[in-house]
Protein backbone atom coordinates (compact mmCIF):
# COMPACT_ATOMS: atom_id res chain seq x y z
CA UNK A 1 148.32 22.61 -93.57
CA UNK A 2 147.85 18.77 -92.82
CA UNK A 3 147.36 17.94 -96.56
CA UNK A 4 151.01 19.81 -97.13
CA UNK A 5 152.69 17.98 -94.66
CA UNK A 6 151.36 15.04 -95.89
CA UNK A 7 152.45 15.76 -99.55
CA UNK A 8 155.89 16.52 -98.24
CA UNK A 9 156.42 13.08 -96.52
CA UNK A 10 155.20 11.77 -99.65
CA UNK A 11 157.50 13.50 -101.82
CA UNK A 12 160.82 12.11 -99.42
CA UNK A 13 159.31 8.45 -99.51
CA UNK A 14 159.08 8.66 -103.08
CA UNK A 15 162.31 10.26 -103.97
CA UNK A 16 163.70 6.92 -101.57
CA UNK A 17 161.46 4.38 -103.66
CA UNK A 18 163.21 5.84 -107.26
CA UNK A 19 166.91 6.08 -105.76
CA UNK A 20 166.25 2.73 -104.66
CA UNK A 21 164.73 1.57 -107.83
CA UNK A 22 167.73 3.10 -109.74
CA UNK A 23 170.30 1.32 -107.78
CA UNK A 24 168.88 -1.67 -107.69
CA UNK A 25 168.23 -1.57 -111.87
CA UNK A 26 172.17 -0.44 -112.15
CA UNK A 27 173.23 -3.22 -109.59
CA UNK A 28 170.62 -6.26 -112.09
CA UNK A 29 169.40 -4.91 -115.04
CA UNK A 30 166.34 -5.31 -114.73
CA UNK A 31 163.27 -3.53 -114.87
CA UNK A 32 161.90 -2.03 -111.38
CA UNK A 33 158.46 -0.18 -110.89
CA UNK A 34 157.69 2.29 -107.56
CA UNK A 35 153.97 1.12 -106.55
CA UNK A 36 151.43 2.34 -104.31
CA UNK A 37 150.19 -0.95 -102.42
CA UNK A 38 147.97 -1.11 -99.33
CA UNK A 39 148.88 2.67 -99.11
CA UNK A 40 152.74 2.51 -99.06
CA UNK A 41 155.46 2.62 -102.26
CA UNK A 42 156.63 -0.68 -103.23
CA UNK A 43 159.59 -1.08 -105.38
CA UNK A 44 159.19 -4.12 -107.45
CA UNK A 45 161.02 -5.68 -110.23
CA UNK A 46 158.69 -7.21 -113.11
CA UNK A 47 159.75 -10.58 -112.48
CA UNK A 48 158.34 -10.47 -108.91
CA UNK A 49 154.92 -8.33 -110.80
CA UNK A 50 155.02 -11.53 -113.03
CA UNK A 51 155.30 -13.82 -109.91
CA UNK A 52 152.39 -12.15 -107.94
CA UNK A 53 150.25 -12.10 -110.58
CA UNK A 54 150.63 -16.19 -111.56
CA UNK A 55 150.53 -17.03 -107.82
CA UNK A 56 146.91 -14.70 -107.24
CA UNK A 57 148.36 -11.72 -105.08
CA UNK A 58 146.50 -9.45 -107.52
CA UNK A 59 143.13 -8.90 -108.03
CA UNK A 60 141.90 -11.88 -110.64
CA UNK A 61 142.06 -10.66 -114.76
CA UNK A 62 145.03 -7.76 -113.61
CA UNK A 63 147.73 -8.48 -116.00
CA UNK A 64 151.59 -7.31 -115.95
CA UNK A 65 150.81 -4.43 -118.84
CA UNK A 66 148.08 -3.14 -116.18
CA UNK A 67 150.21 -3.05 -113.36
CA UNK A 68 152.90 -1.19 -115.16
CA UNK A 69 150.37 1.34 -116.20
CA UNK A 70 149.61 2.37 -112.46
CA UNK A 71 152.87 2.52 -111.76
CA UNK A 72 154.47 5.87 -110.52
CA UNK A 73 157.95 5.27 -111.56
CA UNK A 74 159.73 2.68 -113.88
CA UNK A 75 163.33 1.97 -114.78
CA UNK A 76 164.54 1.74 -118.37
């Protein structure tokens, strides 16, 4: 029961993340991602992936490509 709830409140945070992901690619034209960091979803574009990974947010040898991999959702 727990686990269900759980996966519910998921389910509305990450239906947010895309709609806000969507707007926000319709509003700059650029590329956003929906990512799970430190246990919540982040919506990023790939400029600011691009920025975190030259200033050493990530993990050191993660590159952009690897990022977008793990990604749940991404904007065309």
């Amino acid at each position: 029961m727990f686990k269900l709830i759980k996966n519910i409140i998921f389910g509305f945070r990450f239906k947010r993340a895309v709609k806000k992901a969507d707007s926000l690619h319709h509003i700059t034209h650029r590329k956003y991602m929906v990512l799970v960091i430190n246990k919540k979803l982040e919506v990023l574009s790939k400029k600011e992936v691009k920025e975190f990974v030259r200033g050493g947010i990530f993990r050191k040898g993660t590159t952009v490509s690897d990022i977008e991999k793990r990604a749940l959702y991404i904007t065309l």
